[in-house]
PDB file of N, CA and C in Angstrom:
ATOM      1  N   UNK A   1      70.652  21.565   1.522  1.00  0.00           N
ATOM      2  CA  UNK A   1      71.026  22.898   1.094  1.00  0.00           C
ATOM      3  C   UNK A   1      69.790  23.784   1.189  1.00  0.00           C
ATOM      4  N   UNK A   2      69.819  24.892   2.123  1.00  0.00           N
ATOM      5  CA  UNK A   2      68.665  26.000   1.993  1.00  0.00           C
ATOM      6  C   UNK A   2      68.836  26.494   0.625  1.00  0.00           C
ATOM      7  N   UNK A   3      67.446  27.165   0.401  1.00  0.00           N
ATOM      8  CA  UNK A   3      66.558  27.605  -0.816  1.00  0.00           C
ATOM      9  C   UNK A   3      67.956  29.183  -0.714  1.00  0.00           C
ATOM     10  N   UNK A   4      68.377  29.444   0.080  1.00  0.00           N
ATOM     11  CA  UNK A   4      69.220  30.781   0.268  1.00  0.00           C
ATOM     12  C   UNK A   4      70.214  30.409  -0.518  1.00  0.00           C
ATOM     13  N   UNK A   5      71.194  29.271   0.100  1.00  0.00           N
ATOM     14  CA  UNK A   5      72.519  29.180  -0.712  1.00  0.00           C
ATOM     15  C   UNK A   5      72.133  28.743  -2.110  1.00  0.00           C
ATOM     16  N   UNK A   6      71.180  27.583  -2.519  1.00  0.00           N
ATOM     17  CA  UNK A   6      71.009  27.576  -4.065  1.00  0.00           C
ATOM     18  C   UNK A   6      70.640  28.908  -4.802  1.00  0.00           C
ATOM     19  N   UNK A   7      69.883  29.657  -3.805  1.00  0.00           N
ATOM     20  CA  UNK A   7      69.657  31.185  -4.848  1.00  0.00           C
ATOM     21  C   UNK A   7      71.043  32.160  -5.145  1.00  0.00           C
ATOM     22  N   UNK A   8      71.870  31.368  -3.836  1.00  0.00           N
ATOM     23  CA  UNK A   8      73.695  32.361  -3.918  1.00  0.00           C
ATOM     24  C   UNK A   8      74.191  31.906  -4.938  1.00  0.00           C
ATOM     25  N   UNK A   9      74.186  30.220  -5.022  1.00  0.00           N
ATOM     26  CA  UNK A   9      75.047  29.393  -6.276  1.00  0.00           C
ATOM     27  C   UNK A   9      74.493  29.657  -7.898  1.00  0.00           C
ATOM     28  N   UNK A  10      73.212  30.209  -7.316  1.00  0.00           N
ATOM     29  CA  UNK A  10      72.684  30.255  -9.036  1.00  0.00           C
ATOM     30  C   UNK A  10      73.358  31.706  -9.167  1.00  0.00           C
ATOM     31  N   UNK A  11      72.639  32.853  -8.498  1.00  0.00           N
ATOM     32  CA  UNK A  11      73.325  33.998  -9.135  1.00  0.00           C
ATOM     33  C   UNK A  11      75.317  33.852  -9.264  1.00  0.00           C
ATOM     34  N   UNK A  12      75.932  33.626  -8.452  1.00  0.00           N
ATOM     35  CA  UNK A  12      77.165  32.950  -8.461  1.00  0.00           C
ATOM     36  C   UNK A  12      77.900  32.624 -10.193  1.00  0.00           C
ATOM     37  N   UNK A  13      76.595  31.898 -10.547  1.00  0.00           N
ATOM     38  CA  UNK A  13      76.567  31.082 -11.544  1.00  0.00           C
ATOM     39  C   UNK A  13      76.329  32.200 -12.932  1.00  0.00           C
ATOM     40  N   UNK A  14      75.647  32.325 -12.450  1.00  0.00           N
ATOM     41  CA  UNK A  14      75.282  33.308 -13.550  1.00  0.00           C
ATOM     42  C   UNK A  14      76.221  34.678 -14.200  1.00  0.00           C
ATOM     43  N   UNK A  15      76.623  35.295 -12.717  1.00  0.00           N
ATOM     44  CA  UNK A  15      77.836  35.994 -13.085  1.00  0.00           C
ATOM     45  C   UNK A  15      79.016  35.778 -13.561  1.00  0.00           C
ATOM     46  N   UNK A  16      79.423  34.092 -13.436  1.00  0.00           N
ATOM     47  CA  UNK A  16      80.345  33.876 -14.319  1.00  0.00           C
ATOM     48  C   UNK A  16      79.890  33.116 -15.923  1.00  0.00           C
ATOM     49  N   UNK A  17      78.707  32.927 -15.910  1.00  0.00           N
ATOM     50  CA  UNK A  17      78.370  32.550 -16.882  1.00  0.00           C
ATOM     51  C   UNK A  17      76.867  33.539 -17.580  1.00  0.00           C
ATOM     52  N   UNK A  18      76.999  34.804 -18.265  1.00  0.00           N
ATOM     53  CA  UNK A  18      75.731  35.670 -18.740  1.00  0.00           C
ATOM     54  C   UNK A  18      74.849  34.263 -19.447  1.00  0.00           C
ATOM     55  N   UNK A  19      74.837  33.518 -20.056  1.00  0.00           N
ATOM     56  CA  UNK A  19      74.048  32.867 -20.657  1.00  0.00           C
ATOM     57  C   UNK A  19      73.149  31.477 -19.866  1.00  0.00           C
ATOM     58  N   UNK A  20      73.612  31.792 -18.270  1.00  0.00           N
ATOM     59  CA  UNK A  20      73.112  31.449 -17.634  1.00  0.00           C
ATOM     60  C   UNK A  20      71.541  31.321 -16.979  1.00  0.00           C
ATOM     61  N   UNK A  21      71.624  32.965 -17.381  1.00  0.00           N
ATOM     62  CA  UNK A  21      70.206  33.964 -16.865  1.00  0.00           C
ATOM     63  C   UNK A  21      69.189  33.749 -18.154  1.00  0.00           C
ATOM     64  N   UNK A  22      69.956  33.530 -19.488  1.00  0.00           N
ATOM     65  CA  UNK A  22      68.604  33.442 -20.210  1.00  0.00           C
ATOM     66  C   UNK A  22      68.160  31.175 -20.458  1.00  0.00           C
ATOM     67  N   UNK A  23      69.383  30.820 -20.086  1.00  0.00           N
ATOM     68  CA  UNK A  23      68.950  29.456 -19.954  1.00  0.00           C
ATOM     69  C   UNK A  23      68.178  28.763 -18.838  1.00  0.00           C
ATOM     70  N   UNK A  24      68.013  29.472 -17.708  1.00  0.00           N
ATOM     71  CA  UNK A  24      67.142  29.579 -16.688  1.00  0.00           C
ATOM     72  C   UNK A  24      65.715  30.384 -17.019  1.00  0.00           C
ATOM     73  N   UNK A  25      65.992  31.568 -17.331  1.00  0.00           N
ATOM     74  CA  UNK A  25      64.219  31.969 -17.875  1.00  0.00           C
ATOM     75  C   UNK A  25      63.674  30.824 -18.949  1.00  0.00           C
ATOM     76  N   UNK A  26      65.045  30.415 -19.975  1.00  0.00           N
ATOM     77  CA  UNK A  26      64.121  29.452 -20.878  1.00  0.00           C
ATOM     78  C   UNK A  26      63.972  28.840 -20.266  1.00  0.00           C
ATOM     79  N   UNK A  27      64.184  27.840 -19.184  1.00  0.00           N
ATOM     80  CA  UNK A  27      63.510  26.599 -18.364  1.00  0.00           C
ATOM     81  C   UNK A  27      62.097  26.836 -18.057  1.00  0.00           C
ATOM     82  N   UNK A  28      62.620  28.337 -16.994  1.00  0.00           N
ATOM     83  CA  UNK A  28      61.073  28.564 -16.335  1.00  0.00           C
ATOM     84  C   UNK A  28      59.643  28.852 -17.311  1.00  0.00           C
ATOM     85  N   UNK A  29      60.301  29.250 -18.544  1.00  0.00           N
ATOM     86  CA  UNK A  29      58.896  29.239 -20.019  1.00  0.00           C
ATOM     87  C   UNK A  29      58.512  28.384 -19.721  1.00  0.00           C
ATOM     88  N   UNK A  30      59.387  27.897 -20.320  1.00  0.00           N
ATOM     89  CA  UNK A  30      59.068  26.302 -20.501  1.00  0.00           C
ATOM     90  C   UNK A  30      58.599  25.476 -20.147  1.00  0.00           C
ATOM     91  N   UNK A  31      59.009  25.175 -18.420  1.00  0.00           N
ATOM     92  CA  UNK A  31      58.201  24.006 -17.989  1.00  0.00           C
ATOM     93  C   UNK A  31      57.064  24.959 -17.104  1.00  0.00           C
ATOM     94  N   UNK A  32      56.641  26.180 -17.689  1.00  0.00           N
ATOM     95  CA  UNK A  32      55.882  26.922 -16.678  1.00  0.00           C
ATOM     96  C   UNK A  32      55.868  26.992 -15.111  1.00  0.00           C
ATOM     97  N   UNK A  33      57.021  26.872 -14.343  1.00  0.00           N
ATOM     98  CA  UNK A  33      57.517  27.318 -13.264  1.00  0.00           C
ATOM     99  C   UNK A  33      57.499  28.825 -13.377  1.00  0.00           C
ATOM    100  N   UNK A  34      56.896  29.036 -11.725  1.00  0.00           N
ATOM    101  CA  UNK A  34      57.306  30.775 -11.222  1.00  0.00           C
ATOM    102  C   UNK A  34      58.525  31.365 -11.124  1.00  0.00           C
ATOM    103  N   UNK A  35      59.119  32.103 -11.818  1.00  0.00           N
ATOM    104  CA  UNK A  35      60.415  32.410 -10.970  1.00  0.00           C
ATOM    105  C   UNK A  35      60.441  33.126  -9.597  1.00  0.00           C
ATOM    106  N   UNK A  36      61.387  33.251  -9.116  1.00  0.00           N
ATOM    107  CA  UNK A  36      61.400  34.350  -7.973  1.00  0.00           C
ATOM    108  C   UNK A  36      61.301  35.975  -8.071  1.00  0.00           C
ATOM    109  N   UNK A  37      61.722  36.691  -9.008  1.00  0.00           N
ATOM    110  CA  UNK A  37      61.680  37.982  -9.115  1.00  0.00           C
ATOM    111  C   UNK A  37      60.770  38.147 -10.065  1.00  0.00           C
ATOM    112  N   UNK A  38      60.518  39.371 -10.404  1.00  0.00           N
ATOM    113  CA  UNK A  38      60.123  40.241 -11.661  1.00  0.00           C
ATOM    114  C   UNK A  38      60.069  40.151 -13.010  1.00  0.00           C
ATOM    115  N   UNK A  39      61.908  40.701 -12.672  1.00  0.00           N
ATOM    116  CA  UNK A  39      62.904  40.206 -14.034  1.00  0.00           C
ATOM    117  C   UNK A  39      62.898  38.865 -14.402  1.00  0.00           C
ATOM    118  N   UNK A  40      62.926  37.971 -13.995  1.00  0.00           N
ATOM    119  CA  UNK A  40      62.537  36.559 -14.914  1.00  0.00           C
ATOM    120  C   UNK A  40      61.411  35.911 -14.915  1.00  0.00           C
ATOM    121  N   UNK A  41      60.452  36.574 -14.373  1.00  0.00           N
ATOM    122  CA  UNK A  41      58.968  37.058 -14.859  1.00  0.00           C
ATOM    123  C   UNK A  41      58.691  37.229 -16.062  1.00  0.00           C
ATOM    124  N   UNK A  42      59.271  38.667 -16.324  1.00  0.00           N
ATOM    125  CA  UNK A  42      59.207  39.433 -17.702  1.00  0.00           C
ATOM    126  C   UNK A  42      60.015  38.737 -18.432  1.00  0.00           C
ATOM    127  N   UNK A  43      60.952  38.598 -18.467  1.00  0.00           N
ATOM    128  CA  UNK A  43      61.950  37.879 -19.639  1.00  0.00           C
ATOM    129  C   UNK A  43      61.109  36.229 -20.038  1.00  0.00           C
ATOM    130  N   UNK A  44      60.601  35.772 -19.084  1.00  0.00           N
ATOM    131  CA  UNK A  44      60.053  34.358 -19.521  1.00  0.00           C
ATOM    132  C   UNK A  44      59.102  34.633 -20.414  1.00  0.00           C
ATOM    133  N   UNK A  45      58.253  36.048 -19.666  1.00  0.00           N
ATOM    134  CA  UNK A  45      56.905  35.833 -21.103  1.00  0.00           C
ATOM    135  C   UNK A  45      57.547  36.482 -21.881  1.00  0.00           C
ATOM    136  N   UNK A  46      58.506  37.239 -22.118  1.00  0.00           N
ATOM    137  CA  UNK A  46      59.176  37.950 -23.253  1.00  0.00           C
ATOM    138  C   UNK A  46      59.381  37.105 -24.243  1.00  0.00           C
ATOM    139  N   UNK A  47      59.824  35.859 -24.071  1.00  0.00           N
ATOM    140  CA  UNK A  47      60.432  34.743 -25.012  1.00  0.00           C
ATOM    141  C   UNK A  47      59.397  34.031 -25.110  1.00  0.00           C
ATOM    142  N   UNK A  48      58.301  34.044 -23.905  1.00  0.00           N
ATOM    143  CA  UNK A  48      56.980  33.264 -24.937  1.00  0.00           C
ATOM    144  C   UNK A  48      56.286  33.981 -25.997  1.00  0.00           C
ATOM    145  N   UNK A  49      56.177  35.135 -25.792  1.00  0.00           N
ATOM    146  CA  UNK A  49      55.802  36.692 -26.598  1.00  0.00           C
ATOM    147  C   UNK A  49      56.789  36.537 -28.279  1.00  0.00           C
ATOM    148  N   UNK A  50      57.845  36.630 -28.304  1.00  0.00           N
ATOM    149  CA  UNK A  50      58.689  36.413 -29.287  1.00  0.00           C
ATOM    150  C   UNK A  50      58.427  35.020 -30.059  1.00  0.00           C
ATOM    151  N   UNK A  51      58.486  33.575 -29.068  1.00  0.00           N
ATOM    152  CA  UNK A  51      57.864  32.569 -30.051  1.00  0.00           C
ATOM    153  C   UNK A  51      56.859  32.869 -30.623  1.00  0.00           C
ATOM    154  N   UNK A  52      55.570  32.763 -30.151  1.00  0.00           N
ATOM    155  CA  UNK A  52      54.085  33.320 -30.399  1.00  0.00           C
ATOM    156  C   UNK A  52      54.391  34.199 -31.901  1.00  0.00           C
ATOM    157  N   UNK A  53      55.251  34.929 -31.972  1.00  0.00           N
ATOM    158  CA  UNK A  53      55.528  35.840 -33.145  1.00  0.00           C
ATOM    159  C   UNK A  53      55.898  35.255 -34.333  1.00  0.00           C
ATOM    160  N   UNK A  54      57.145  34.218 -33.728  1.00  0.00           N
ATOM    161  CA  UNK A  54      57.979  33.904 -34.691  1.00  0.00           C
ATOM    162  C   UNK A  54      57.291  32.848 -35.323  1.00  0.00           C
ATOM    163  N   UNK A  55      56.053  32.098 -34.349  1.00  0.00           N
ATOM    164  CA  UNK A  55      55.568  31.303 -35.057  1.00  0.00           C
ATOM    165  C   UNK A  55      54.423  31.528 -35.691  1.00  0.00           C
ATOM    166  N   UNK A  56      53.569  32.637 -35.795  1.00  0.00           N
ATOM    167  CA  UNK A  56      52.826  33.557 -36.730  1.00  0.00           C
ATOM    168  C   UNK A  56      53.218  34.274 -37.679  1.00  0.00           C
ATOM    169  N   UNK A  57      54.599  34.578 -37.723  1.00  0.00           N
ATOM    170  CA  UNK A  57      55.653  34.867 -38.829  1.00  0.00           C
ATOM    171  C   UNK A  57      55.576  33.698 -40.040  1.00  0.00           C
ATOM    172  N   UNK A  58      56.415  32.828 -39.317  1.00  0.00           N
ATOM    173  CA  UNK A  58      56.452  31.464 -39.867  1.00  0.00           C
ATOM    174  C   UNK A  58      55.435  30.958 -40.768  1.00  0.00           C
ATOM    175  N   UNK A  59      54.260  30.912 -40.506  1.00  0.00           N
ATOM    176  CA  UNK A  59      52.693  30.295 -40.601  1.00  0.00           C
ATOM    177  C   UNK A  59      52.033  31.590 -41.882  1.00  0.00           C
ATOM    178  N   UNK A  60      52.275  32.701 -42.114  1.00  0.00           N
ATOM    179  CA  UNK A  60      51.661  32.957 -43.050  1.00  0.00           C
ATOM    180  C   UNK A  60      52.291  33.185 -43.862  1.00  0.00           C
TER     181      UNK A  60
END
C-alpha cells in the first residue's frame, strides 16, 4: 500500500470518525513521531502544553 492511499484511508477515517484526529495526534505526542502537516504539529504540542499544565496544576 503507497504512503498516498494510507494518507486517503486515514483521512477517510477520520471523517467518519472526529475522534479519530485527536487519537492520532495523541499517538504522534506520544511516541514522538512527526506528523505530516502543521495542524497535527500544533495539536500534538498543544496536548503536550496542556499535560505540562495539568501536571503543575496537580503538583502544587
Amino acid at each position: 500500500m503507497s504512503e498516498k492511499q494510507r494518507d486517503e484511508l486515514k483521512y477517510k477515517e477520520q471523517r467518519n470518525n472526529p475522534g479519530g484526529a485527536l487519537n492520532n495526534a495523541w499517538s504522534q505526542a506520544h511516541t514522538g513521531s512527526p506528523g505530516r502537516g502543521c495542524l497535527l504539529n500544533s495539536v500534538s504540542l498543544a496536548i503536550v502544553v496542556v499535560l505540562l499544565l495539568i501536571v503543575r496544576a496537580c503538583t502544587n
